[in-house]
N, C-alpha and C. Protein backbone atom coordinates (compact mmCIF):
# COMPACT_ATOMS: atom_id res chain seq x y z
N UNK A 1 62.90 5.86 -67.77
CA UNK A 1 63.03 7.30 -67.96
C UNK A 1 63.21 8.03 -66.64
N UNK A 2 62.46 7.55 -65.49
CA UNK A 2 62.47 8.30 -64.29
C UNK A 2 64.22 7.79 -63.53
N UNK A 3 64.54 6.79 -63.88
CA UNK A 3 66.04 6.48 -63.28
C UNK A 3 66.99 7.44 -64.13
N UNK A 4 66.60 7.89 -65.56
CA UNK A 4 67.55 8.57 -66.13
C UNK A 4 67.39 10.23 -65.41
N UNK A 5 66.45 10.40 -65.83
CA UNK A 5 66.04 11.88 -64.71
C UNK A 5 66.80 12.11 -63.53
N UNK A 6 66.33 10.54 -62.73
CA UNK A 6 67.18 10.88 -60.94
C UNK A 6 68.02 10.99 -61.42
N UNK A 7 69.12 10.67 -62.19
CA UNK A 7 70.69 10.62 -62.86
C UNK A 7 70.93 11.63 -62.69
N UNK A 8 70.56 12.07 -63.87
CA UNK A 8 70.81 13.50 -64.42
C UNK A 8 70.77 14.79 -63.47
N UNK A 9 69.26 14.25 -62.53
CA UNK A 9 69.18 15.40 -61.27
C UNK A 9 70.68 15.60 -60.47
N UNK A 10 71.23 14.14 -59.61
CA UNK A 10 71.84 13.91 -59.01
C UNK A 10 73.18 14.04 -59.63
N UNK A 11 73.32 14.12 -61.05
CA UNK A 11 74.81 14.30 -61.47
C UNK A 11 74.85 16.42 -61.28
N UNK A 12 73.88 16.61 -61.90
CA UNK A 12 73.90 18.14 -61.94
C UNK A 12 74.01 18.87 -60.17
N UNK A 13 73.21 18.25 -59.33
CA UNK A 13 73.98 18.63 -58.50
C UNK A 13 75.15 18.46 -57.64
N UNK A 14 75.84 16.73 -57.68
CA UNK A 14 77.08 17.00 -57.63
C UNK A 14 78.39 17.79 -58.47
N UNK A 15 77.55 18.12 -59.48
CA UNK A 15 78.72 19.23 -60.42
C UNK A 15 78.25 20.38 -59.70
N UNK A 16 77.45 20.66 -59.40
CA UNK A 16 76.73 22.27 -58.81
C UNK A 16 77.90 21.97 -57.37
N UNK A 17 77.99 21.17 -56.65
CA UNK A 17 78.48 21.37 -55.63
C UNK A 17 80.17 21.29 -55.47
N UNK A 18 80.68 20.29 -56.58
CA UNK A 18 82.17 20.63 -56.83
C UNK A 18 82.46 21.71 -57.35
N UNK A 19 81.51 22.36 -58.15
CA UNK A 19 82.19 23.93 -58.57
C UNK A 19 82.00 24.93 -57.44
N UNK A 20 81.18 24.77 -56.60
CA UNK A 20 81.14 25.44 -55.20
C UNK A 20 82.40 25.17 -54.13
N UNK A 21 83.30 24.38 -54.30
CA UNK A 21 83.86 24.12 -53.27
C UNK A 21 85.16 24.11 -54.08
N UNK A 22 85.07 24.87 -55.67
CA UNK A 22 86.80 24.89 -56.00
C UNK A 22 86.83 26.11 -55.56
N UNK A 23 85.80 26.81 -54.98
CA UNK A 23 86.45 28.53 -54.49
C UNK A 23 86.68 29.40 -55.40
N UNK A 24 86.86 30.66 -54.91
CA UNK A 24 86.77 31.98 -55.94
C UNK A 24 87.60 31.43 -57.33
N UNK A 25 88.32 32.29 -58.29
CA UNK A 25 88.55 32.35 -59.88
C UNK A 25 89.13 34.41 -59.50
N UNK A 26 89.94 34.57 -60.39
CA UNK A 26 90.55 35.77 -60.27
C UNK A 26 89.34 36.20 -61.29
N UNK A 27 88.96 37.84 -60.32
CA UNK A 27 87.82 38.15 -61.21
C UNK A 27 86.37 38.39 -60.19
N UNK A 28 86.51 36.83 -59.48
CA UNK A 28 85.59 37.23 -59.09
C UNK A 28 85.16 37.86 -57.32
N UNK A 29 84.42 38.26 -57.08
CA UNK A 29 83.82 39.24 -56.07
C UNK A 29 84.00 38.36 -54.51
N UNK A 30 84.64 38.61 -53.86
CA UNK A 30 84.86 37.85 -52.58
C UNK A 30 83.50 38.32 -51.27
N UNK A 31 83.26 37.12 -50.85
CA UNK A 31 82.01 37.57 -49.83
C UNK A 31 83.40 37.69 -48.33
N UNK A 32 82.48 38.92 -47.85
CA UNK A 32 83.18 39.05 -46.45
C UNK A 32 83.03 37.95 -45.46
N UNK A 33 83.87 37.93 -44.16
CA UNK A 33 84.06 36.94 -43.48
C UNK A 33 83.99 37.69 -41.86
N UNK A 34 83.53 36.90 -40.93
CA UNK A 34 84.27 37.66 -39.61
C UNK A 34 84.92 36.62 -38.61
N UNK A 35 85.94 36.21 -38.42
CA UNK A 35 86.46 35.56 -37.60
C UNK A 35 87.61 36.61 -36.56
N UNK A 36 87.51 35.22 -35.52
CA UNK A 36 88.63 35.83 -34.31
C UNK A 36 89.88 36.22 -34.18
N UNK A 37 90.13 36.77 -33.55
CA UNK A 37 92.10 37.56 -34.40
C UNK A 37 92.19 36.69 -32.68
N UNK A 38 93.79 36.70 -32.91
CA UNK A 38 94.58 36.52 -31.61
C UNK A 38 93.71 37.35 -30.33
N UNK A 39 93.75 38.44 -30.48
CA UNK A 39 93.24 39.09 -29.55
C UNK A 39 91.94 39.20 -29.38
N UNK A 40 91.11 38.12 -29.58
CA UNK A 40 90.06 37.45 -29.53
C UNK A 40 88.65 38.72 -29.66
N UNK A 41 89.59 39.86 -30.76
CA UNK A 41 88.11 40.18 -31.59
C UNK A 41 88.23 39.84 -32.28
N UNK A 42 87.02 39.75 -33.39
CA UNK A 42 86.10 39.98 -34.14
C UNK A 42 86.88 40.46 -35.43
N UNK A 43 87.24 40.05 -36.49
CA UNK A 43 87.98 40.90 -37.93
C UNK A 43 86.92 40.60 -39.26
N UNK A 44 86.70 41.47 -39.84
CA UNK A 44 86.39 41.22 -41.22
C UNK A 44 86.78 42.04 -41.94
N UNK A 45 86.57 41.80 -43.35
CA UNK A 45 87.19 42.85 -44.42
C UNK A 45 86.72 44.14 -44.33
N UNK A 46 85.46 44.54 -43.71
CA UNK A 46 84.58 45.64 -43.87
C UNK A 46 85.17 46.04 -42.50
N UNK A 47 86.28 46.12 -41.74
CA UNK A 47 86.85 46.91 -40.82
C UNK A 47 87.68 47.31 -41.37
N UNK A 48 88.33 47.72 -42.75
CA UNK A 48 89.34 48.02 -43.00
C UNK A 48 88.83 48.88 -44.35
N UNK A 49 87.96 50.03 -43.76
CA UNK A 49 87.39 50.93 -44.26
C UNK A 49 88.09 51.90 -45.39
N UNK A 50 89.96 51.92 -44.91
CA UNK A 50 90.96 53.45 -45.63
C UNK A 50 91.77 52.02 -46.67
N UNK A 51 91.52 50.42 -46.85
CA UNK A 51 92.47 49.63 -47.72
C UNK A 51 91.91 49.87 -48.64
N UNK A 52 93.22 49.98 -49.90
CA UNK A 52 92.72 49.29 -51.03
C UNK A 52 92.83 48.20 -51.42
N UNK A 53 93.44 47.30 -51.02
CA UNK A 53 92.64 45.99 -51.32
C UNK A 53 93.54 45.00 -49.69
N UNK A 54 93.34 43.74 -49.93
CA UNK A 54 93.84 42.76 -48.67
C UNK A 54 94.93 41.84 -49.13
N UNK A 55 96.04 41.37 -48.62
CA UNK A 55 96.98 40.56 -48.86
C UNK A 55 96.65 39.26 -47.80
N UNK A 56 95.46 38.42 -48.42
CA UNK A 56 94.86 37.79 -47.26
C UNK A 56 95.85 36.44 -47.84
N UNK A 57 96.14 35.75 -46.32
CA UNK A 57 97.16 34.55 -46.37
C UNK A 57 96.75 33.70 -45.39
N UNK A 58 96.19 32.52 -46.09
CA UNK A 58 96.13 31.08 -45.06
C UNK A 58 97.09 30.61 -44.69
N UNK A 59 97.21 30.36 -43.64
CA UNK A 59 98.54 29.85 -43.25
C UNK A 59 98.37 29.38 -42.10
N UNK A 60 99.62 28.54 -40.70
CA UNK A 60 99.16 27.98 -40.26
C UNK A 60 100.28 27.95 -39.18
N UNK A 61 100.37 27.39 -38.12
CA UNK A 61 101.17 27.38 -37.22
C UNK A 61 102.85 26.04 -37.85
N UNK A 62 102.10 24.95 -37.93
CA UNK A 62 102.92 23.96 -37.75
C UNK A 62 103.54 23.60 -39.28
N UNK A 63 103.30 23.83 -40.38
CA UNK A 63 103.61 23.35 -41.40
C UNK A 63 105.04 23.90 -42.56
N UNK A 64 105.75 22.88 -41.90
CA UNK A 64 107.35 23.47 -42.74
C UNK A 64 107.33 24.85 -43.54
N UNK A 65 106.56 24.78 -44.56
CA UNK A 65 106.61 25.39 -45.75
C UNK A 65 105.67 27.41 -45.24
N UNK A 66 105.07 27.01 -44.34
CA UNK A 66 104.75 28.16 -43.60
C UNK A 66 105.24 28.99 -42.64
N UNK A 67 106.63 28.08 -42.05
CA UNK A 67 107.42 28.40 -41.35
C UNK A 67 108.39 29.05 -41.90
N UNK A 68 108.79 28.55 -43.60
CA UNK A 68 109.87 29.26 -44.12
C UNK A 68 109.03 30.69 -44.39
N UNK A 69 107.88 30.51 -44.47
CA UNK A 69 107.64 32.21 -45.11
C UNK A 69 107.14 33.25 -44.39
N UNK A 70 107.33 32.82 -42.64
CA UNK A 70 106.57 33.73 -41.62
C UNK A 70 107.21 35.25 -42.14
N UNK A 71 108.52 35.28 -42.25
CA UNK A 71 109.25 36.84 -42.42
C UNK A 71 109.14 37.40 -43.51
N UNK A 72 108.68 36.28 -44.83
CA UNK A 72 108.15 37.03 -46.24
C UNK A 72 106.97 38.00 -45.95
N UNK A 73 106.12 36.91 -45.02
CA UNK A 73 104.52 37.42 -44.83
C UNK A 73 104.64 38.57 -44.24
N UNK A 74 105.73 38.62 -42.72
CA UNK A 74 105.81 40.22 -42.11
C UNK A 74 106.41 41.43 -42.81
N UNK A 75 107.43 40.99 -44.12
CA UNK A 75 108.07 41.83 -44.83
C UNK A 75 106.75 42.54 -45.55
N UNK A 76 106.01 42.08 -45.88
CA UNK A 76 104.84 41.83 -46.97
C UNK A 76 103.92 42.77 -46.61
N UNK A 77 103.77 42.89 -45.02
CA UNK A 77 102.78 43.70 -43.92
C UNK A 77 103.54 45.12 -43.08
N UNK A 78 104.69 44.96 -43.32
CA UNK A 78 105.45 45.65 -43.23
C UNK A 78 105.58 47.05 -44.69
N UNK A 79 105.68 46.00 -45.78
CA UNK A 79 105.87 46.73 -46.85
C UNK A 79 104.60 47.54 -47.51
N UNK A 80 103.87 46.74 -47.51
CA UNK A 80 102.10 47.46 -48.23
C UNK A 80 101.14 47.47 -47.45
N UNK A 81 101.17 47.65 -45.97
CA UNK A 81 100.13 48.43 -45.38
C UNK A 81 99.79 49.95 -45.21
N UNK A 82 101.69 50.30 -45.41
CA UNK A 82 101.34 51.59 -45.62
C UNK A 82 100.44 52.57 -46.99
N UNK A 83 100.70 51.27 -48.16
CA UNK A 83 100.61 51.54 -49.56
C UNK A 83 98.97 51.44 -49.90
N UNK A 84 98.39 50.91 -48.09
CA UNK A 84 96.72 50.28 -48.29
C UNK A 84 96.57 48.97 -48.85
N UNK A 85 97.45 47.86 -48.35
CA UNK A 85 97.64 46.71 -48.73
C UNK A 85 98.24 46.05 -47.80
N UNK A 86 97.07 45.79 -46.67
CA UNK A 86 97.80 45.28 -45.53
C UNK A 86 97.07 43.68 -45.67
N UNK A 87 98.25 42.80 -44.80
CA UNK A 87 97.75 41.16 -44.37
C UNK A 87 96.97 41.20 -43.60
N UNK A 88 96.18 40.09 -43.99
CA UNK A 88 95.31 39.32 -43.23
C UNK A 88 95.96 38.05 -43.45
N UNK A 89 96.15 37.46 -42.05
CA UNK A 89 96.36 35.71 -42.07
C UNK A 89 95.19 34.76 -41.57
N UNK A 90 95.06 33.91 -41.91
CA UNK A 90 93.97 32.96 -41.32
C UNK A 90 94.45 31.91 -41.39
N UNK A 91 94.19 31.02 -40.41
CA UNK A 91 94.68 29.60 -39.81
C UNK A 91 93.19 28.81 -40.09
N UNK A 92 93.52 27.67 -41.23
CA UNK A 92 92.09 27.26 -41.19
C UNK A 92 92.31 25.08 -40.86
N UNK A 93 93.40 25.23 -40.06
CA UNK A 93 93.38 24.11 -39.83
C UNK A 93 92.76 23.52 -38.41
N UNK A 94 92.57 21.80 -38.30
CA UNK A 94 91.58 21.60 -37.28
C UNK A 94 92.45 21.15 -36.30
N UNK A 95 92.73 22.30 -35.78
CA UNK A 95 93.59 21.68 -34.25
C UNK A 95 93.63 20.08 -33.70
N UNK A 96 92.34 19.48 -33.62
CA UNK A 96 92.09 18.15 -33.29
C UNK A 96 92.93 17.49 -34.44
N UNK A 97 93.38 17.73 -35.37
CA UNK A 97 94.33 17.14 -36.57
C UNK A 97 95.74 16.88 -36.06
N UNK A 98 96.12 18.95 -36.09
CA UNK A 98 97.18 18.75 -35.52
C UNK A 98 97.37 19.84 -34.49
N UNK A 99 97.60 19.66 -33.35
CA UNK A 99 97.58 20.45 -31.73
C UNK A 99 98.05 21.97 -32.24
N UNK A 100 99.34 21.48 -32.74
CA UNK A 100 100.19 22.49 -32.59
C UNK A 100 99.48 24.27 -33.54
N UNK A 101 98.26 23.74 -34.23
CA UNK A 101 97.83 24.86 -34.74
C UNK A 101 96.57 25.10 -34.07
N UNK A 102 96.07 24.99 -32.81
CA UNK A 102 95.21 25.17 -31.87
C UNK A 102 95.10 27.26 -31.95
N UNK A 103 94.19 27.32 -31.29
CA UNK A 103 94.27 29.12 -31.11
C UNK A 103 95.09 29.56 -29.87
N UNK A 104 95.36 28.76 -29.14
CA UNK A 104 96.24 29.21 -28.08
C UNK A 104 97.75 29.61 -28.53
N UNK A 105 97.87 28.03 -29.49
CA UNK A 105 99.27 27.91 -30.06
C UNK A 105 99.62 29.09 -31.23
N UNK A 106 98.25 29.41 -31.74
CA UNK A 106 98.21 30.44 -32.61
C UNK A 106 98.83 32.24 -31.94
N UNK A 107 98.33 32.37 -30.91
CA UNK A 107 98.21 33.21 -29.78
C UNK A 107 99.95 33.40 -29.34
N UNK A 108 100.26 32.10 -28.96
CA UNK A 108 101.74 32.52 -29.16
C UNK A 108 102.59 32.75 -30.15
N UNK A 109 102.81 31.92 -30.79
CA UNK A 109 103.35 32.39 -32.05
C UNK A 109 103.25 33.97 -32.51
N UNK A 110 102.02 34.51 -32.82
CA UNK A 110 102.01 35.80 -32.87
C UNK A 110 102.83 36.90 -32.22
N UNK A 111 102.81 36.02 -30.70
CA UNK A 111 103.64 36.86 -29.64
C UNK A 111 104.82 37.21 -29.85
N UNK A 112 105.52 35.56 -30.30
CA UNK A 112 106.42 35.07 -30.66
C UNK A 112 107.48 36.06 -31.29
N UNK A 113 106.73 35.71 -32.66
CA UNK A 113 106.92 36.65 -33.54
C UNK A 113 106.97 38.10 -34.14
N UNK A 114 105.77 38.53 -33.04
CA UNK A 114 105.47 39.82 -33.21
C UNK A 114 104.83 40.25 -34.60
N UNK A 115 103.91 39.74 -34.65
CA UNK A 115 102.92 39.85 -36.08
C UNK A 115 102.40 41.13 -35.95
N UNK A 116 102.57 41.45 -36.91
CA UNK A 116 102.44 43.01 -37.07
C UNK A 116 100.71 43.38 -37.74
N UNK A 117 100.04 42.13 -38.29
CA UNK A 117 98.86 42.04 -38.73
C UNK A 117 97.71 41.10 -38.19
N UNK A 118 96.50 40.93 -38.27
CA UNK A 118 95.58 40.02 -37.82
C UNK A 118 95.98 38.23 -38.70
N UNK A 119 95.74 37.52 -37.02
CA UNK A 119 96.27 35.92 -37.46
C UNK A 119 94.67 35.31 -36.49
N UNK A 120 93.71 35.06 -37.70
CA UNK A 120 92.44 35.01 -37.32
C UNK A 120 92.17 33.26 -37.85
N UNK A 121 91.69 32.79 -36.92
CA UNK A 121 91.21 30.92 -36.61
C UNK A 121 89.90 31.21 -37.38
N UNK A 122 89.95 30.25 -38.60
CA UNK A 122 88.53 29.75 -39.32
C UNK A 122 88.18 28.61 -39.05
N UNK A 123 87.53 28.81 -37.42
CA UNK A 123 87.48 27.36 -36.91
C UNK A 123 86.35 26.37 -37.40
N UNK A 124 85.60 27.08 -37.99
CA UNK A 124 84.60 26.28 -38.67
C UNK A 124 85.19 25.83 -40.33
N UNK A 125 86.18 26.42 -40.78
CA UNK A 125 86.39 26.07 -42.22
C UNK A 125 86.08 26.74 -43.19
N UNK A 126 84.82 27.33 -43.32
CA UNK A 126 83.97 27.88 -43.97
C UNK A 126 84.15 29.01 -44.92
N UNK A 127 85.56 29.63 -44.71
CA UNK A 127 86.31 30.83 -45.35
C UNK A 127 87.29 30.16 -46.13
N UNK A 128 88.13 29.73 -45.41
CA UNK A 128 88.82 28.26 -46.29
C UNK A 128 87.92 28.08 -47.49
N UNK A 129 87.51 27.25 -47.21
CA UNK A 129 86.03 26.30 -48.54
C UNK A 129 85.37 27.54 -49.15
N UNK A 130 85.17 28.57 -48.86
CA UNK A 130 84.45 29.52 -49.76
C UNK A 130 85.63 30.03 -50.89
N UNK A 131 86.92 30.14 -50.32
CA UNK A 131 88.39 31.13 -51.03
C UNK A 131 88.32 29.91 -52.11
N UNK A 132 88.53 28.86 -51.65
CA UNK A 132 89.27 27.36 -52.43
C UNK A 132 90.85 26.92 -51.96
N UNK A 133 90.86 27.69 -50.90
CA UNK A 133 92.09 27.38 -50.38
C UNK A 133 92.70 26.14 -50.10
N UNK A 134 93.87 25.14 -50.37
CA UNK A 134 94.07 24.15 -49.93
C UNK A 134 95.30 24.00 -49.53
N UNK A 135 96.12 24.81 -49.74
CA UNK A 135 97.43 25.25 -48.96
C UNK A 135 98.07 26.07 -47.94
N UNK A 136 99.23 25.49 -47.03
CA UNK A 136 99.24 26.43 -46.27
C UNK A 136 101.00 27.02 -46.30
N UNK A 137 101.38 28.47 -47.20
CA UNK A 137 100.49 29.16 -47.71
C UNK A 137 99.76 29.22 -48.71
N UNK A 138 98.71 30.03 -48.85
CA UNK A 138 97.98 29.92 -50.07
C UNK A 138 97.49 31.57 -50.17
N UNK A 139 97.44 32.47 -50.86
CA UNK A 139 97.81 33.70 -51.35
C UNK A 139 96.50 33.85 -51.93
N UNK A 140 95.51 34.93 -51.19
CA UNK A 140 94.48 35.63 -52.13
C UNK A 140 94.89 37.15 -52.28
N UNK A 141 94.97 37.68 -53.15
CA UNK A 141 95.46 39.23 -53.22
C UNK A 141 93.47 40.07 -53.76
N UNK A 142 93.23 40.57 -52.72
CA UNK A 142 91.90 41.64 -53.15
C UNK A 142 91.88 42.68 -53.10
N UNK A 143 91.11 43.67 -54.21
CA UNK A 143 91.33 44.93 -54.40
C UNK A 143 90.17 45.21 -54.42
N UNK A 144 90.51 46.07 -53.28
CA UNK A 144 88.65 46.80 -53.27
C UNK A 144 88.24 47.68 -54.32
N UNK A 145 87.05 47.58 -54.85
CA UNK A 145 86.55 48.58 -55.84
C UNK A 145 85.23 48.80 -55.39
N UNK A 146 85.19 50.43 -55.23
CA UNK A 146 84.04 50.60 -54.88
C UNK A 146 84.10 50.12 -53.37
N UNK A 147 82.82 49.43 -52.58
CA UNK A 147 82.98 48.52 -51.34
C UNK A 147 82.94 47.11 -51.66
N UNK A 148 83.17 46.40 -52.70
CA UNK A 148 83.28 45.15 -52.94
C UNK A 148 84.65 44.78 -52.91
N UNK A 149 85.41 43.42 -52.65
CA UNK A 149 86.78 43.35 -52.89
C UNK A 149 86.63 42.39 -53.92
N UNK A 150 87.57 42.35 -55.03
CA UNK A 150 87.95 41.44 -56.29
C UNK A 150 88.81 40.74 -56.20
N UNK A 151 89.04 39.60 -56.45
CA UNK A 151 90.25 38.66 -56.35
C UNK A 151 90.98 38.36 -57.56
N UNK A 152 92.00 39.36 -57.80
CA UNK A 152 92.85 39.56 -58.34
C UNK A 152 94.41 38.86 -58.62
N UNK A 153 94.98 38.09 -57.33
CA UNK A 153 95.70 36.97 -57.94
C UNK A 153 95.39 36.10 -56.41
N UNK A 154 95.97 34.79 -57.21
CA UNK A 154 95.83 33.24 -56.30
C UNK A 154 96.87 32.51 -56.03
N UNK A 155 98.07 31.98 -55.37
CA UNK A 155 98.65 31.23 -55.63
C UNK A 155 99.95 31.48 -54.76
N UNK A 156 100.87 31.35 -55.39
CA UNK A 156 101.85 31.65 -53.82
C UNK A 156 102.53 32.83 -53.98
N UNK A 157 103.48 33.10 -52.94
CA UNK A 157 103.84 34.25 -52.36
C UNK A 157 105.05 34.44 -53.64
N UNK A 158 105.95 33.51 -53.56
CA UNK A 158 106.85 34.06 -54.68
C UNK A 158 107.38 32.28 -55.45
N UNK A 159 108.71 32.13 -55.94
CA UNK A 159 108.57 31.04 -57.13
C UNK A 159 109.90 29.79 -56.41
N UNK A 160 110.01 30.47 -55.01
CA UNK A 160 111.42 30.02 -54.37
C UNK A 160 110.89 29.51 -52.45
N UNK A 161 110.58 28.63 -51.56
CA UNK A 161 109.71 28.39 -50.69
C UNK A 161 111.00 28.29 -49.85
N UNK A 162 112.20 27.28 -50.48
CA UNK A 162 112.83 26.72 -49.90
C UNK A 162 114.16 27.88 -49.39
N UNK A 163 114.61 28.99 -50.28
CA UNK A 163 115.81 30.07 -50.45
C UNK A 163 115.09 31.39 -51.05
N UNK A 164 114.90 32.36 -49.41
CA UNK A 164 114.22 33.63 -49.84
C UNK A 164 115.30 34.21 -50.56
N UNK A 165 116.90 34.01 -50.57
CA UNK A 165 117.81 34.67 -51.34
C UNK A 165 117.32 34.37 -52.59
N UNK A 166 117.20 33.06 -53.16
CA UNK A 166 116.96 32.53 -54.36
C UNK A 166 116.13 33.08 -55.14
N UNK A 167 114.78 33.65 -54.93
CA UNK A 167 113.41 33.81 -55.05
C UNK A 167 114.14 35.00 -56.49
N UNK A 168 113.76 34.09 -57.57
CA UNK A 168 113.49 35.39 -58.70
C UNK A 168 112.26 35.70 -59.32
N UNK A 169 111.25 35.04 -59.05
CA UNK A 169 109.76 35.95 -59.26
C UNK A 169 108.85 36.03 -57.75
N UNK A 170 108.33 37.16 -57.20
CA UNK A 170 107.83 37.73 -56.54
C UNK A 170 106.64 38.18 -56.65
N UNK A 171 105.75 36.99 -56.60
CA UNK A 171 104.22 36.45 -57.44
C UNK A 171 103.56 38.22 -56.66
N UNK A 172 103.48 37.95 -55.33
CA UNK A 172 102.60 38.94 -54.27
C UNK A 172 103.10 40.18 -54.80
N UNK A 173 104.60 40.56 -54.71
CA UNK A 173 104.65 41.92 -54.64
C UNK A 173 104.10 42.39 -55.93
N UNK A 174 104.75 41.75 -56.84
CA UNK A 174 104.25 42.27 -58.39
C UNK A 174 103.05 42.31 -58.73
N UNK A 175 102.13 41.23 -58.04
CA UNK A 175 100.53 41.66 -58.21
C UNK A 175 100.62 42.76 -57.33
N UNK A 176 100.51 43.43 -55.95
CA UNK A 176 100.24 44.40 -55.73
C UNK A 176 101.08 45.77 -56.19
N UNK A 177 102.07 45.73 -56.52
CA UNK A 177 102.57 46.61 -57.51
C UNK A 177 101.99 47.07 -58.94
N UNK A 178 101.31 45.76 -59.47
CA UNK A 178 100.46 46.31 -61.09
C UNK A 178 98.92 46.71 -60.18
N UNK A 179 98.81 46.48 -59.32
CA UNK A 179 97.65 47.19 -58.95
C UNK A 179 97.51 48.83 -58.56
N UNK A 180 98.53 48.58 -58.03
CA UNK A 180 99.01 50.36 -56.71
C UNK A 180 99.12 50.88 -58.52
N UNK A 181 99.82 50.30 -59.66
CA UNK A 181 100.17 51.21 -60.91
C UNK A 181 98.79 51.21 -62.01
N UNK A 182 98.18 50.75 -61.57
CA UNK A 182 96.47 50.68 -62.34
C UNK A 182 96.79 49.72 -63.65
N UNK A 183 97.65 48.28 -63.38
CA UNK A 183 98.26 47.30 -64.03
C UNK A 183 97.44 46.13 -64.19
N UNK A 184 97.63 45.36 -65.34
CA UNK A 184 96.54 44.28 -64.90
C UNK A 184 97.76 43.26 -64.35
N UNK A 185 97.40 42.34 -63.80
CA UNK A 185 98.05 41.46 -62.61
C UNK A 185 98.55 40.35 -63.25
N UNK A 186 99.77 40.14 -63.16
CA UNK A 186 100.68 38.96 -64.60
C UNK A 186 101.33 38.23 -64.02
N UNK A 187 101.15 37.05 -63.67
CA UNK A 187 100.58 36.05 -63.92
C UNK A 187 99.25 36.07 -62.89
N UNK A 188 98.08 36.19 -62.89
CA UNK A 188 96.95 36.12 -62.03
C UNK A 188 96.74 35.16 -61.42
N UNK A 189 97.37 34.24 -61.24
CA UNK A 189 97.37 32.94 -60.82
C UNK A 189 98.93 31.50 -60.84
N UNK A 190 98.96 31.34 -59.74
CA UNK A 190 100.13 30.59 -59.69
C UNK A 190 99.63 29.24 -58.48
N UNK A 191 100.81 28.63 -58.55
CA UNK A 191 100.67 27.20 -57.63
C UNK A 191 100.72 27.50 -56.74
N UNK A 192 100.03 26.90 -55.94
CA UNK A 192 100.33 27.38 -54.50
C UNK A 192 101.19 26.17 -54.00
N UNK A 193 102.22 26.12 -53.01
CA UNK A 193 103.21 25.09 -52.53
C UNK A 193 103.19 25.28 -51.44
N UNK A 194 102.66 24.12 -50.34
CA UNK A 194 102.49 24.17 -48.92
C UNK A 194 102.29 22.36 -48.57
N UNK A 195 101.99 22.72 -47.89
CA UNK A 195 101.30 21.85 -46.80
C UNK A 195 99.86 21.99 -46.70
N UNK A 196 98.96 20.51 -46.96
CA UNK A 196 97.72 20.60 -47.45
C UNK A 196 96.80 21.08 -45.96
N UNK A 197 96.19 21.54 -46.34
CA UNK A 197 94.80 22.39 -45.28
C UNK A 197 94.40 21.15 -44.55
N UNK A 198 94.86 20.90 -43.32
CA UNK A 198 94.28 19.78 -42.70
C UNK A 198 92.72 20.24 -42.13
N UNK A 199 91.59 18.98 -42.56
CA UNK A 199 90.37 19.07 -43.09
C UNK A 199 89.59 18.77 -41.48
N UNK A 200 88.64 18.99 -40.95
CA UNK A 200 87.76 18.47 -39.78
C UNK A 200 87.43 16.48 -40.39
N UNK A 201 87.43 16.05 -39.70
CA UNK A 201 87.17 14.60 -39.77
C UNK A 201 85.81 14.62 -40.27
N UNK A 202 84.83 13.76 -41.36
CA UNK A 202 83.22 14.15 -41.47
C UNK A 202 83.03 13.09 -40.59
């Protein structure tokens, strides 16, 4: 009886801990974060006091599929910050994996590019693993209500990675469009298509 018990203990909390680590569900309430921007302050959601909600995007220096969508993401920050729907990017990969997404390398690129929004290193992971993020990109759309933010859609930016001409559904804009229109958010959830979140070694 006591081996069935330990069982049972030990199965319930490895289910307690895989449902902890699939990350938010549209719906629910996102905990704030503070990591380092390029310009080596300090960002969290609770600095962005006049948004209504965040176009937060993992993403990453080195990974094909993040490379095709650097100019979606600036179109994106370009387009709905004025609307109170500005990006946040976060890089949650482990440099020691792969170099090229280090914070230095991060640092240029920005330059590079001229990122018009915060591109903040989750060098511990820990924002990553809380979202459920495993792609890079991978698309949380939050709408603040009240001072809490809600996570309202998941998944990728639009239905085309490879031909931004191509692209005939436009997952991001149309969630923040049924939002800005007091809309509920259709499809709330989509695939995300990237390049997998390279993980810290245990």
């Amino acid at each position: 009886m006591k081996k069935i018990t330990t069982l049972l203990m030990v199965s319930a909390i490895l289910l307690a801990s895989f449902t902890a680590a699939d990350g938010y569900k549209v719906g629910d309430k996102a905990a704030d974060f503070r990591l380092k921007n390029i310009d080596n302050k300090m960002v969290s959601l609770a600095d962005h006091k006049d948004a209504k909600g965040i176009i937060l995007v993992f993403t990453c220096n080195h990974c094909p599929f993040a490379k095709k969508y650097e100019s979606r993401i600036m179109a994106l920050d370009k387009k709905y910050k004025s609307k109170g729907f500005p990006v946040i990017a976060i890089s949650p990969n482990d440099p020691t994996v792969v170099a090229e997404d280090s914070f230095e390398n991060m640092q240029k690129l920005a330059a590079e590019k001229k990122y018009t929004f915060p591109y903040l290193f989750d060098e511990t992971q820990l924002t990553a693993k809380a979202y459920g993020a495993a792609k890079t990109p991978h698309v949380f759309i939050l709408q603040k209500v009240n001072a809490e933010y809600i996570v309202r859609y998941i998944g990728a930016i639009d239905d085309n990675s490879d031909d931004e001409v191509g692209v005939k559904e436009k997952y991001v804009e149309s969630a923040v469009d049924n939002i800005l229109s007091g809309k509920t958010v259709n499809p709330g959830m989509t695939k995300a298509i990237g390049c997998s979140i390279k993980w810290k070694k245990q």
